[in-house]
Protein backbone atom coordinates (compact mmCIF):
# COMPACT_ATOMS: atom_id res chain seq x y z
CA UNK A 1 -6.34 10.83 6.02
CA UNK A 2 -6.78 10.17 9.54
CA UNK A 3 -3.08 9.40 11.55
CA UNK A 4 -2.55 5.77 10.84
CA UNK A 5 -2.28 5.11 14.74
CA UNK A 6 -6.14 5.83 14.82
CA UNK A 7 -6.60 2.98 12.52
CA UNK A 8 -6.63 -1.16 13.99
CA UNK A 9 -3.73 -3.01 11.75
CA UNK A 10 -3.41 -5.98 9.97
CA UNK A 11 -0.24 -7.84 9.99
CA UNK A 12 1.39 -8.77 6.68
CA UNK A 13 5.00 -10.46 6.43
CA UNK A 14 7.15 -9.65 4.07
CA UNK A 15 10.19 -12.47 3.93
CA UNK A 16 12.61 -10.27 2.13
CA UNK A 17 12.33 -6.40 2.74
CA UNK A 18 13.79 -3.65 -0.06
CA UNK A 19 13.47 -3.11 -3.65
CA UNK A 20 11.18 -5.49 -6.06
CA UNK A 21 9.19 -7.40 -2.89
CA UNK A 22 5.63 -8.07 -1.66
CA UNK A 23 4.16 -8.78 1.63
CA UNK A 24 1.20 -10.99 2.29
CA UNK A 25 -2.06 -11.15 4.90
CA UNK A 26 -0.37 -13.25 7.63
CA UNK A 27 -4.22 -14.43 8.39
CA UNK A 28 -7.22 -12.73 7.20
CA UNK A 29 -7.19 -10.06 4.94
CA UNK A 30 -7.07 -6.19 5.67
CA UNK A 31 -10.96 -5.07 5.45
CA UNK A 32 -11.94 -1.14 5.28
CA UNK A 33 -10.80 1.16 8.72
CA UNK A 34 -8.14 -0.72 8.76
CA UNK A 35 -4.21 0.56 8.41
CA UNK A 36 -1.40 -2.49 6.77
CA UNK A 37 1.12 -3.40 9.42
CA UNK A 38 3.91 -5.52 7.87
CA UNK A 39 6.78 -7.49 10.13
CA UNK A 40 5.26 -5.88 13.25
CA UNK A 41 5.26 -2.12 12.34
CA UNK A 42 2.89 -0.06 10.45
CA UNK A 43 5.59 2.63 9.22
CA UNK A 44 6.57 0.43 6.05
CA UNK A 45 9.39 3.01 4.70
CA UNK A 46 12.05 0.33 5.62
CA UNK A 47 10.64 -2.58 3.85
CA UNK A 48 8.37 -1.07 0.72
CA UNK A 49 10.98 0.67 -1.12
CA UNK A 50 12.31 1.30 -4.25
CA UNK A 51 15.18 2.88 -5.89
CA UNK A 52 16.59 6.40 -5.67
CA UNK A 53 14.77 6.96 -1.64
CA UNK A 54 11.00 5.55 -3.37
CA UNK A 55 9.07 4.14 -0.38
CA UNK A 56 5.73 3.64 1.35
CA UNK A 57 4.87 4.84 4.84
CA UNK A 58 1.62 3.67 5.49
CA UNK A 59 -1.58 2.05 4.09
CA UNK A 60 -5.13 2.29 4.84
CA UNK A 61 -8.27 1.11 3.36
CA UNK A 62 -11.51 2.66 4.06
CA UNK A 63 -15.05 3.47 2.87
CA UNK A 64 -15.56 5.71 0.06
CA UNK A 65 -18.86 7.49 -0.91
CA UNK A 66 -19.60 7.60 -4.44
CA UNK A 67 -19.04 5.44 -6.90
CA UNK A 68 -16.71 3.92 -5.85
CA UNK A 69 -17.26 1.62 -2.15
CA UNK A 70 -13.34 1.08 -0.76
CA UNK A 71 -10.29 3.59 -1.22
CA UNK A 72 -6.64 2.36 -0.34
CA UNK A 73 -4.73 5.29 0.83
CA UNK A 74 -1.01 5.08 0.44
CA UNK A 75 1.26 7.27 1.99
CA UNK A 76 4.24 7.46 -0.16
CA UNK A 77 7.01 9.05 -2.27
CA UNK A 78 8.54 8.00 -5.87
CA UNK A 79 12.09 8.00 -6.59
CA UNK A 80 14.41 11.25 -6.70
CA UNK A 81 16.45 12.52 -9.38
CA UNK A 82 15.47 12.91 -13.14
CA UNK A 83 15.42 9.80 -14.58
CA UNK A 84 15.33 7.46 -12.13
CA UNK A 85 12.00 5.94 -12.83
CA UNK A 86 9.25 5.18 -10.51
CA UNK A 87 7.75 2.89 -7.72
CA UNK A 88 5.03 0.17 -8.72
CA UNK A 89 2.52 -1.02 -5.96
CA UNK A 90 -0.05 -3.84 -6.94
CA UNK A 91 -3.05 -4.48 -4.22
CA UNK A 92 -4.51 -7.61 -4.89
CA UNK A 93 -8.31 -7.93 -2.96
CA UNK A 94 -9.77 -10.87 -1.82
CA UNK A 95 -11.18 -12.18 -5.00
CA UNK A 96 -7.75 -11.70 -6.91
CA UNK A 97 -8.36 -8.37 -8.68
CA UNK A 98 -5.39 -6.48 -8.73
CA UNK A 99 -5.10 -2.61 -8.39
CA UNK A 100 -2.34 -0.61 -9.56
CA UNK A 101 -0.16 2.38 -8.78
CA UNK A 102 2.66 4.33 -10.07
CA UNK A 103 4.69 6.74 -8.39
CA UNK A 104 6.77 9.13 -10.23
CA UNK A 105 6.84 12.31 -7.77
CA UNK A 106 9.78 12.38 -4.80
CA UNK A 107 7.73 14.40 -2.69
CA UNK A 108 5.51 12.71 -0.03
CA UNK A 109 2.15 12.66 -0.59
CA UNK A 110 -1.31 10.54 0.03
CA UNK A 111 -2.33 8.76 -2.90
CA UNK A 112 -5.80 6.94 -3.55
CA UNK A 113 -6.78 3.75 -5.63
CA UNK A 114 -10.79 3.78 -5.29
CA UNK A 115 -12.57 0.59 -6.35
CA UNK A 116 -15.44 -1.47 -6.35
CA UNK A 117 -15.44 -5.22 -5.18
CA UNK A 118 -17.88 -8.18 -3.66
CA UNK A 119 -14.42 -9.48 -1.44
CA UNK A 120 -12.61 -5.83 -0.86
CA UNK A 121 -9.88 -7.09 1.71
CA UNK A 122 -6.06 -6.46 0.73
CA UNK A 123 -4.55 -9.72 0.90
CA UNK A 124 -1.39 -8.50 -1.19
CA UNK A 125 0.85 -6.14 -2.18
CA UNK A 126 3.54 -6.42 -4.38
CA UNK A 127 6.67 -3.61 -5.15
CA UNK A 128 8.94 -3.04 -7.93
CA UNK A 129 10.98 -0.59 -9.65
C-alpha cells in the first residue's frame, strides 16, 4: 500500500464520530487512486472506531489486476482482549452494492475487499460493533 499522503482524497462527513457510525461522499464519490478523507483528515482512527481500541486509519481504493477490477484497502485494527468481538465496515459503491468486512485481530494490519462493479466509487461506509 502506497502512504496514503501519495493518494488525492475525497471528503466524507461523518455527523457523529465513535462507535456504530457511517460517513458519507460529501459530493461525488471516491473513484480508484483515491484515499477517504472524512471531517477534513484522512487519519480516520478518531472517528471509525469501535469498541475495546477497534479503529480505521485510512482507506484507499485502487485498481486491481485479475479478476477482480477495484480493491479497497483498509488500514485497520479489531478490538483487544478475548472476547470483545469485532469491528464491522460496510462500503457501499455507487450503484448500492454493499461490501463487507470483519475485523477480529487487534493488531494493525492492511486489509483488502476486491470487487467487480459498472459504478465502483465508495459513496458509504458504515461502522458497528
Amino acid at each position: 500500500m502506497k502512504d496514503l499522503a501519495s493518494y488525492p482524497t475525497t471528503e466524507f462527513t461523518c455527523a457523529k464520530p465513535g462507535d456504530n457510525s457511517q460517513a458519507q461522499a460529501k459530493g461525488a464519490a471516491m473513484e480508484a487512486e483515491a484515499a477517504m478523507a472524512i471531517n477534513g483528515n484522512a487519519d480516520l482512527s478518531k472517528v471509525v472506531t469501535g469498541n475495546s481500541g477497534a479503529c480505521v486509519y485510512g482507506v484507499t481504493l485502487v485498481r486491481s489486476p485479475g479478476i477482480y477490477a477495484y480493491r479497497l484497502q483498509i488500514d485497520a485494527q479489531g478490538p483487544r482482549g478475548i472476547g470483545s468481538g469485532s469491528l464491522h465496515l460496510v462500503f457501499e459503491d455507487e450503484t448500492g452494492d454493499r461490501y463487507k468486512l470483519f475485523l477480529f485481530s487487534s493488531g494493525r494490519s492492511v486489509h483488502t475487499v476486491s470487487y467487480n462493479s459498472k459504478k465502483p466509487g465508495i459513496r458509504k461506509l458504515e461502522w458497528h460493533n
